[in-house]
PDB file of N, CA and C in Angstrom:
ATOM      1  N   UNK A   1       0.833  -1.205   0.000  1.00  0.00           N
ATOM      2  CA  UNK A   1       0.000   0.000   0.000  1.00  0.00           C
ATOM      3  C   UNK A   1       0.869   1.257   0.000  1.00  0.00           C
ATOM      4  N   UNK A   2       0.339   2.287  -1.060  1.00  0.00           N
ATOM      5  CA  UNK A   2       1.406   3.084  -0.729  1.00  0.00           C
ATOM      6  C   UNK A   2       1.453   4.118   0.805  1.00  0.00           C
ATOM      7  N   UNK A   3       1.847   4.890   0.520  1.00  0.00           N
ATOM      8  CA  UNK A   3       2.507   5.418   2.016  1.00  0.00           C
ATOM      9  C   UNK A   3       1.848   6.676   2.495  1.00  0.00           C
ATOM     10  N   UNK A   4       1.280   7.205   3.463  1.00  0.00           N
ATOM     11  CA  UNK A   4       0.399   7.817   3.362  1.00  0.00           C
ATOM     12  C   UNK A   4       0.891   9.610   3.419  1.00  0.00           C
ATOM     13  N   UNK A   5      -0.514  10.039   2.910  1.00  0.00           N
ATOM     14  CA  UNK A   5       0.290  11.201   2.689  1.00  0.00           C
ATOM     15  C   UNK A   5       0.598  12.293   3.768  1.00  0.00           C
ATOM     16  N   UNK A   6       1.867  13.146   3.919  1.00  0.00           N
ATOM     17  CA  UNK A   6       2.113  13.989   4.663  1.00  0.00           C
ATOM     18  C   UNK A   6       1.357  15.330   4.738  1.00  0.00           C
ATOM     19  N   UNK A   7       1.144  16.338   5.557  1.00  0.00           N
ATOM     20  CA  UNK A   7       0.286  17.455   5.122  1.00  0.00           C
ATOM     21  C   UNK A   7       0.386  17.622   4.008  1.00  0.00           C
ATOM     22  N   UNK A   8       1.534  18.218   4.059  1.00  0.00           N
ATOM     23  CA  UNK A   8       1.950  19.242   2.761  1.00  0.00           C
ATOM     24  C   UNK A   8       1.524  17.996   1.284  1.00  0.00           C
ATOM     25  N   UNK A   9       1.657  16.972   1.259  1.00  0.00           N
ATOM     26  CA  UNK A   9       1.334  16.264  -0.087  1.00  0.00           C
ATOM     27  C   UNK A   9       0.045  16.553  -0.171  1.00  0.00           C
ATOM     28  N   UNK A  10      -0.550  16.249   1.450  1.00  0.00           N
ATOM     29  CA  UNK A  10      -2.659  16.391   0.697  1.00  0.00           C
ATOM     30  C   UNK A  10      -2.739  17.628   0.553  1.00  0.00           C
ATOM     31  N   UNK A  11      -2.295  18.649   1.193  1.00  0.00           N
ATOM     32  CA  UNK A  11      -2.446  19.868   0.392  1.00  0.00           C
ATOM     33  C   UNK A  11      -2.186  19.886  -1.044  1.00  0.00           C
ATOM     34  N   UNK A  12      -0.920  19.424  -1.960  1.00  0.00           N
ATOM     35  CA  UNK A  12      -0.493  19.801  -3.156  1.00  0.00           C
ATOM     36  C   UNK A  12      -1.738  18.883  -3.669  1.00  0.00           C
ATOM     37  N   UNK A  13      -1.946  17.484  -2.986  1.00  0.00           N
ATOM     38  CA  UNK A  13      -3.126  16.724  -3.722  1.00  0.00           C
ATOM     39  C   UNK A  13      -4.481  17.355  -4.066  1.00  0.00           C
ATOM     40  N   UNK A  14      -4.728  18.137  -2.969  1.00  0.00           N
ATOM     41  CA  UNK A  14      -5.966  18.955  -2.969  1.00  0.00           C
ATOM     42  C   UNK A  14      -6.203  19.877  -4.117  1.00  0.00           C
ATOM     43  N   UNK A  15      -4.768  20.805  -4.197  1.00  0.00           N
ATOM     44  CA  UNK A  15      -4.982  21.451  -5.464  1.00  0.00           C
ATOM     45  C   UNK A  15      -4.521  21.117  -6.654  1.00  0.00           C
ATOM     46  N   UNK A  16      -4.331  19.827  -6.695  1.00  0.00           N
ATOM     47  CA  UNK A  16      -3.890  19.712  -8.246  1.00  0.00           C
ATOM     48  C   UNK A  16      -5.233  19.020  -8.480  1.00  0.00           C
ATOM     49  N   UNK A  17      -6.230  18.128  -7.604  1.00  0.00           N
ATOM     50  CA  UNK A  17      -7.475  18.388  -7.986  1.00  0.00           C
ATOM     51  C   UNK A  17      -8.595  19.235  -7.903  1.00  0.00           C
ATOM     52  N   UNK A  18      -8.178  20.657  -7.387  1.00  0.00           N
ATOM     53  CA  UNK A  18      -8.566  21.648  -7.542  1.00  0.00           C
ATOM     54  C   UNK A  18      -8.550  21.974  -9.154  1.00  0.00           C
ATOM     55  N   UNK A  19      -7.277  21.766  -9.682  1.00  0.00           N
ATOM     56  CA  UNK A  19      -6.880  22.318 -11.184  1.00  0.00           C
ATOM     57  C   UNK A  19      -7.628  21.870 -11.944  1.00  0.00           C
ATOM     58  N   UNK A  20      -7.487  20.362 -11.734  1.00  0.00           N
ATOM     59  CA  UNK A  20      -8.161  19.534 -12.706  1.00  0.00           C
ATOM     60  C   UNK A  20      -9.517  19.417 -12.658  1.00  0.00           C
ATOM     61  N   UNK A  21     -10.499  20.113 -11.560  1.00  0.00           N
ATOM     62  CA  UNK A  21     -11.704  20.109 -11.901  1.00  0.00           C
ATOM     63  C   UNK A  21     -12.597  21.967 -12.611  1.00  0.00           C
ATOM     64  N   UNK A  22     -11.360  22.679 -12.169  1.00  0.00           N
ATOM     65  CA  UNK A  22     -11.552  23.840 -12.674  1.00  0.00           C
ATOM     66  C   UNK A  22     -11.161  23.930 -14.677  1.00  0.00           C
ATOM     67  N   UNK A  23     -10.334  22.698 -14.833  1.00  0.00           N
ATOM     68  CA  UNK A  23     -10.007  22.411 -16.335  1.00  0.00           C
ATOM     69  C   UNK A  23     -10.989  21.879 -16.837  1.00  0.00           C
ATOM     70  N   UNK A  24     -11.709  21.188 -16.065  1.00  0.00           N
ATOM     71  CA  UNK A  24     -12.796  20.349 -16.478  1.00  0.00           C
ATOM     72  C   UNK A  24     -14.309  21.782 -16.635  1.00  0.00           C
ATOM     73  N   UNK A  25     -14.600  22.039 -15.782  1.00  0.00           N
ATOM     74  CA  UNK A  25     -15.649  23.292 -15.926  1.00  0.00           C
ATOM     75  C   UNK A  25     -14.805  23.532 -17.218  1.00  0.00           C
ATOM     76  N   UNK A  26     -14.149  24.565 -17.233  1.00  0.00           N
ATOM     77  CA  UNK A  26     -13.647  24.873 -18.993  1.00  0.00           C
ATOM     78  C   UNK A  26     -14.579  24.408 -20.127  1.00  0.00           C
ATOM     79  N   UNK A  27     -14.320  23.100 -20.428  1.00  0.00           N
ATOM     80  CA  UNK A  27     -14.438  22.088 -21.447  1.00  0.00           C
ATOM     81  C   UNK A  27     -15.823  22.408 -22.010  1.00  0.00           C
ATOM     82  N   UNK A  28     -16.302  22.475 -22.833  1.00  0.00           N
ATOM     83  CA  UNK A  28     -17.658  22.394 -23.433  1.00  0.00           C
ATOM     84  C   UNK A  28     -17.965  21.390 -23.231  1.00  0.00           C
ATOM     85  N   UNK A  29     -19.353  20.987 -22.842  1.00  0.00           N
ATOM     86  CA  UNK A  29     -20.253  19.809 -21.917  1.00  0.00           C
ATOM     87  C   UNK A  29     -19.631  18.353 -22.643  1.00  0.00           C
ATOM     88  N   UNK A  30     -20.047  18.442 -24.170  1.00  0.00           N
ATOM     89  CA  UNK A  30     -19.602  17.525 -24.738  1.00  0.00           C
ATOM     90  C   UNK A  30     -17.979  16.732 -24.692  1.00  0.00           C
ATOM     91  N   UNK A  31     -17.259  17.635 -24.829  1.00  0.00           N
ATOM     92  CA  UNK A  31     -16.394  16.949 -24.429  1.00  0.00           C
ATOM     93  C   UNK A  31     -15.822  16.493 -22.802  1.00  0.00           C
ATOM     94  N   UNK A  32     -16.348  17.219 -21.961  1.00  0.00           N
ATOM     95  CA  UNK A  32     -16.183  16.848 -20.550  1.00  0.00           C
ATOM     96  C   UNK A  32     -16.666  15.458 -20.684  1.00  0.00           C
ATOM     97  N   UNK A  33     -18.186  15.403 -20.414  1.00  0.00           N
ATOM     98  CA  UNK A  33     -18.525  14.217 -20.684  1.00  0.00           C
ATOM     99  C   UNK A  33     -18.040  13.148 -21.031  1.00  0.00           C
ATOM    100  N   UNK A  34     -17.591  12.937 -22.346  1.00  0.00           N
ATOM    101  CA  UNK A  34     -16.500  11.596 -22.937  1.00  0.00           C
ATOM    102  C   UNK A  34     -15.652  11.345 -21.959  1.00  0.00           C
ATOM    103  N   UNK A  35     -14.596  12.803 -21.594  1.00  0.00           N
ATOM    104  CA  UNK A  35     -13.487  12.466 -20.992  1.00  0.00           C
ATOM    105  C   UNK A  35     -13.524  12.286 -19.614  1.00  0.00           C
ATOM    106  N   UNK A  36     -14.444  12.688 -18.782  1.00  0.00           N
ATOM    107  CA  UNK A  36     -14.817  12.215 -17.239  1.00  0.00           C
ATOM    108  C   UNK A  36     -15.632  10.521 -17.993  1.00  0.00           C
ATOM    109  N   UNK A  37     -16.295   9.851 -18.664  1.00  0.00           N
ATOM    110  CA  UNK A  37     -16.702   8.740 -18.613  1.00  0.00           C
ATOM    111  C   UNK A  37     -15.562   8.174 -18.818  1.00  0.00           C
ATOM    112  N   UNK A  38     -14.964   8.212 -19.455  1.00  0.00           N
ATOM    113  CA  UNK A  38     -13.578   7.344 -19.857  1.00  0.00           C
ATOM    114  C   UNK A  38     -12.268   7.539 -19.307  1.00  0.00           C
ATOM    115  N   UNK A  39     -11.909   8.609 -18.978  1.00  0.00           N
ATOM    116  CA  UNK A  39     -10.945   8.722 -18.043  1.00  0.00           C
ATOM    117  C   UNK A  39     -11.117   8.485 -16.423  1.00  0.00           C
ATOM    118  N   UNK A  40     -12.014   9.045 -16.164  1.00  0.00           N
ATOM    119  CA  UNK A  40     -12.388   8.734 -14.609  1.00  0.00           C
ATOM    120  C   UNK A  40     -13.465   7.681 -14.237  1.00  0.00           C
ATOM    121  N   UNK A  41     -14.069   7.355 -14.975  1.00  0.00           N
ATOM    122  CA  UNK A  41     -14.815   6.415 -14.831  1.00  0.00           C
ATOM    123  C   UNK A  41     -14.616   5.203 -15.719  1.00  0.00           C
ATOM    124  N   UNK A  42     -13.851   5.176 -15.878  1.00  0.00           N
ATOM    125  CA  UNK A  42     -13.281   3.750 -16.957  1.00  0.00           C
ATOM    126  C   UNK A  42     -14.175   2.965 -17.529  1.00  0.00           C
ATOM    127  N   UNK A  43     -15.253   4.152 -18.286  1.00  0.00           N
ATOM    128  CA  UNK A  43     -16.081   3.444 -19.588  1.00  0.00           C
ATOM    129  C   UNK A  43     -15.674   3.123 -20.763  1.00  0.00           C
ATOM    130  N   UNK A  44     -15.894   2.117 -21.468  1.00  0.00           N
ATOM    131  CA  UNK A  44     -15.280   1.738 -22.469  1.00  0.00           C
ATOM    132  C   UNK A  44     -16.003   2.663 -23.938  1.00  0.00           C
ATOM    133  N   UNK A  45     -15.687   2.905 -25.144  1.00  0.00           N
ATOM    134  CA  UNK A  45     -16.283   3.664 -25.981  1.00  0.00           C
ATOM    135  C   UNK A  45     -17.691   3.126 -26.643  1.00  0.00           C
ATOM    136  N   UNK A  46     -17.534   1.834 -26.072  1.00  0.00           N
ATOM    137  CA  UNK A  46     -18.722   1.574 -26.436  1.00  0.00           C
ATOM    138  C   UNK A  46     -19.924   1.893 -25.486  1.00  0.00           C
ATOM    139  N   UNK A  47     -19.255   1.744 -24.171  1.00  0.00           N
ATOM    140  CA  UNK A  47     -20.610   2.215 -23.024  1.00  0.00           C
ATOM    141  C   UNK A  47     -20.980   3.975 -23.069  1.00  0.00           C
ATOM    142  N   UNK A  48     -19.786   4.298 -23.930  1.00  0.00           N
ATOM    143  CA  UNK A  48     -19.951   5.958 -23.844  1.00  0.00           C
ATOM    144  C   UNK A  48     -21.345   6.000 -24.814  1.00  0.00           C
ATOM    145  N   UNK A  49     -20.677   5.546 -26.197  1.00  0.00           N
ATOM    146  CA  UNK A  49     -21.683   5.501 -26.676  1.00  0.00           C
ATOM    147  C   UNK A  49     -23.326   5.510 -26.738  1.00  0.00           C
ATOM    148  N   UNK A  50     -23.463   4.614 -26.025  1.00  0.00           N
ATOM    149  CA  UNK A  50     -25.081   4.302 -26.046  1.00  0.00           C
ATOM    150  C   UNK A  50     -25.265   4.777 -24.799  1.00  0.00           C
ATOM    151  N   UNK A  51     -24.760   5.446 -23.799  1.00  0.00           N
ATOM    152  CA  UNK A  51     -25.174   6.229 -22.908  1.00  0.00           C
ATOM    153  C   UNK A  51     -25.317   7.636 -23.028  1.00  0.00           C
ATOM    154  N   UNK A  52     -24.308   8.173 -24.457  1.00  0.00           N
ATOM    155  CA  UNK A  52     -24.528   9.405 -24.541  1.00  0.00           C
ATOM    156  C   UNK A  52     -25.388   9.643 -26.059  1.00  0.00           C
ATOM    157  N   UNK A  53     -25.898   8.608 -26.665  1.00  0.00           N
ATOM    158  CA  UNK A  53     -26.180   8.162 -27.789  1.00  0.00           C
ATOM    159  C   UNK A  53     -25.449   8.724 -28.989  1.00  0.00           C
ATOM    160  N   UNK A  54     -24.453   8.497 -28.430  1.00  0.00           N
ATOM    161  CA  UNK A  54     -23.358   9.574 -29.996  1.00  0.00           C
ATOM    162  C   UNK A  54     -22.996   8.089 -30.826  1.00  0.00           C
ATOM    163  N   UNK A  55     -22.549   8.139 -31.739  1.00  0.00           N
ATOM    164  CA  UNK A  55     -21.463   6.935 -32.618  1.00  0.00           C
ATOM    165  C   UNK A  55     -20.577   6.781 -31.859  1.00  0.00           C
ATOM    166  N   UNK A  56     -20.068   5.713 -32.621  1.00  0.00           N
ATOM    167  CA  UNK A  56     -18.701   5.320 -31.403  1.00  0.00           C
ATOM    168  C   UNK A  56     -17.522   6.331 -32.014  1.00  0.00           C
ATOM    169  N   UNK A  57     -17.706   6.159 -33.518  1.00  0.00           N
ATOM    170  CA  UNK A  57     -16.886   7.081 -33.840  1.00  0.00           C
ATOM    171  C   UNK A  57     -16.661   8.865 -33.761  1.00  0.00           C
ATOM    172  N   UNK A  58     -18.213   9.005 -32.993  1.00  0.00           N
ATOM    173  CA  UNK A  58     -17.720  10.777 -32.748  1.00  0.00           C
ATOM    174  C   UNK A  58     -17.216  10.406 -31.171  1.00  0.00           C
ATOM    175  N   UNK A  59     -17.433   9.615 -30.747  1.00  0.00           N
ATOM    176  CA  UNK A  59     -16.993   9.518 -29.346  1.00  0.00           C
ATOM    177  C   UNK A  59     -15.569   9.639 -29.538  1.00  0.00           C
ATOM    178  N   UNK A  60     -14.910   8.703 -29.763  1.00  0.00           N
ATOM    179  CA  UNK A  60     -13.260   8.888 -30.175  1.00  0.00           C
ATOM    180  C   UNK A  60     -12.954  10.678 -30.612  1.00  0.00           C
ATOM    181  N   UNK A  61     -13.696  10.842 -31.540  1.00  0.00           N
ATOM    182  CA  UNK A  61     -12.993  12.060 -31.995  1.00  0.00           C
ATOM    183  C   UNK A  61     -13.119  12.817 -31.047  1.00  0.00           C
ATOM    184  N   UNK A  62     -14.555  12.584 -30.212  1.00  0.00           N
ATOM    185  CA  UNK A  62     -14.619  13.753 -29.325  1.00  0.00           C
ATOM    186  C   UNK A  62     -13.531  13.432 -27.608  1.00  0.00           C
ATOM    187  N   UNK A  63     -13.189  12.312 -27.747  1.00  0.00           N
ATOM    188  CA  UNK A  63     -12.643  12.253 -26.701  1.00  0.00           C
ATOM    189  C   UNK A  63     -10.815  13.011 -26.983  1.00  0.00           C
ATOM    190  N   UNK A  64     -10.254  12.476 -28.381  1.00  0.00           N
ATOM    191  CA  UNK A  64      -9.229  13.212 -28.674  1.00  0.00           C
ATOM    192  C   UNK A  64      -9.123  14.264 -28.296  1.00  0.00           C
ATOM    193  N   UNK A  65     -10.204  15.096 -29.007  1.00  0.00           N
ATOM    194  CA  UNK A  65     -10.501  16.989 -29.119  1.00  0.00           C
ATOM    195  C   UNK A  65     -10.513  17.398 -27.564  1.00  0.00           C
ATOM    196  N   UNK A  66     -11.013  16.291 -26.300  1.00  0.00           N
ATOM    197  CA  UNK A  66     -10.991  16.757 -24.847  1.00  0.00           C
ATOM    198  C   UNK A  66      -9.974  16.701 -24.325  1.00  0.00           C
ATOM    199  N   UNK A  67      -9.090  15.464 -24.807  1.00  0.00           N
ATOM    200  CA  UNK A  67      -7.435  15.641 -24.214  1.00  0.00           C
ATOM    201  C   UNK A  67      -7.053  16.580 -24.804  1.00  0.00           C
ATOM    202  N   UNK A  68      -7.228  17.112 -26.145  1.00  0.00           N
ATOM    203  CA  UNK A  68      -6.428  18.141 -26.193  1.00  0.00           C
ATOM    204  C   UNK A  68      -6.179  19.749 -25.306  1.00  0.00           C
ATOM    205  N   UNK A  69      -8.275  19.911 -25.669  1.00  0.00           N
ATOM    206  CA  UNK A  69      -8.527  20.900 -24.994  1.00  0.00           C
ATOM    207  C   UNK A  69      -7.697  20.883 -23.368  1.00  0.00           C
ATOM    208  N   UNK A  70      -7.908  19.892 -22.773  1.00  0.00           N
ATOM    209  CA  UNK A  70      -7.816  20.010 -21.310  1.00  0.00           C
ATOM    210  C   UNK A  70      -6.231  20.014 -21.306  1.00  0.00           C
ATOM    211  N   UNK A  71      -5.059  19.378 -21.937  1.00  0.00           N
ATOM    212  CA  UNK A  71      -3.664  19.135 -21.786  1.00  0.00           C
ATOM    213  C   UNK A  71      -3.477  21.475 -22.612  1.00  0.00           C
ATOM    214  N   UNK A  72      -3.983  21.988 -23.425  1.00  0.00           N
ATOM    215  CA  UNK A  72      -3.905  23.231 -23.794  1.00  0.00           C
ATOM    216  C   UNK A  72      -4.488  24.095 -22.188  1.00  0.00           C
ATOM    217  N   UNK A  73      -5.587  23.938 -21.385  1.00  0.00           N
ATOM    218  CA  UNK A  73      -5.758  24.464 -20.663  1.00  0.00           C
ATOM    219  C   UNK A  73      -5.173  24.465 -19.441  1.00  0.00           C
ATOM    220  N   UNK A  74      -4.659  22.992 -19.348  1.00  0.00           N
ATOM    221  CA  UNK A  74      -3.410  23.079 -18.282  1.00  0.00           C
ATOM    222  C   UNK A  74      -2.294  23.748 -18.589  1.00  0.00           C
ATOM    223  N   UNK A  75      -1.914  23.643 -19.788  1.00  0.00           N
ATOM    224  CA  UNK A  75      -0.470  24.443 -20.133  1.00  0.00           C
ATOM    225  C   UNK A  75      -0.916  26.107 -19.775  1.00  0.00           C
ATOM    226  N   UNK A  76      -2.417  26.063 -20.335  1.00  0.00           N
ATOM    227  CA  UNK A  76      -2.647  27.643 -19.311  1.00  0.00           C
ATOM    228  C   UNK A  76      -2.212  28.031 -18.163  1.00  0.00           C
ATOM    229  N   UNK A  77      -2.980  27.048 -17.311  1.00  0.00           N
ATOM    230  CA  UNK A  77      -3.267  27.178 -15.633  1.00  0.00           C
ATOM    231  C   UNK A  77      -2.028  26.968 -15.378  1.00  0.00           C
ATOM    232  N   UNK A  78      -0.973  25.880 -15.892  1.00  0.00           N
ATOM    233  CA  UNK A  78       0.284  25.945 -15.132  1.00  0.00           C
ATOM    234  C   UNK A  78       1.530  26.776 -15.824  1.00  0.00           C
ATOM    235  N   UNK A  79       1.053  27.650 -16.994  1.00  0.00           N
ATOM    236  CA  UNK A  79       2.043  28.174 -17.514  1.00  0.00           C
ATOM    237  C   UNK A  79       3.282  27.630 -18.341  1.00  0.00           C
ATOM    238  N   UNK A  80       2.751  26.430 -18.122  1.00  0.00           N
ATOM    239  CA  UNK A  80       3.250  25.799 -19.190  1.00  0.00           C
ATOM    240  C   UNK A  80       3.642  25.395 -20.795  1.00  0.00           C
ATOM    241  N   UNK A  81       4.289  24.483 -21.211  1.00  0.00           N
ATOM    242  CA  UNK A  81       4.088  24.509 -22.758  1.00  0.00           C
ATOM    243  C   UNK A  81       4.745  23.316 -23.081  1.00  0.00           C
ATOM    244  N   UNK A  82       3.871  22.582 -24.167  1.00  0.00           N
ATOM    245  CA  UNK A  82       4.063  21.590 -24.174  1.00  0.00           C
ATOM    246  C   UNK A  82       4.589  21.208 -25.520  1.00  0.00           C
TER     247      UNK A  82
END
């Protein structure tokens, strides 16, 4: 098991999911969606599918277009560049 965390880590933990849910608001609905079912909820593209009734194939595209968006809006928030 790993090792538990010290203040200061659940603090940095706290806000780096602070970041990542303020990246997420960002996102236009559609692509949040895909990428919280499949990234955080480990739906497969086919369960995205018929739950969000899209094709499987706009699902993919739309899940691409959300990593992108969200990996561009982090390079915002952290000033980054990728």
């Amino acid at each position: 098991p790993p090792a538990p965390l010290t203040p200061i880590g659940e603090l940095e933990r706290g806000r780096a999911a602070a970041t990542v849910y303020r990246i997420l608001d960002r996102l236009p609905d559609r692509y949040r969606e895909v990428l919280v079912l499949f990234e955080l909820e480990g739906a497969s593209g086919e369960q995205i599918a018929a739950l969000t009734g899209r094709k499987q194939a706009t699902v993919w595209v739309q899940l691409h277009r959300a990593r992108q968006r969200f990996l561009e809006e982090m390079d915002r928030e952290t000033g980054e560049h990728r």
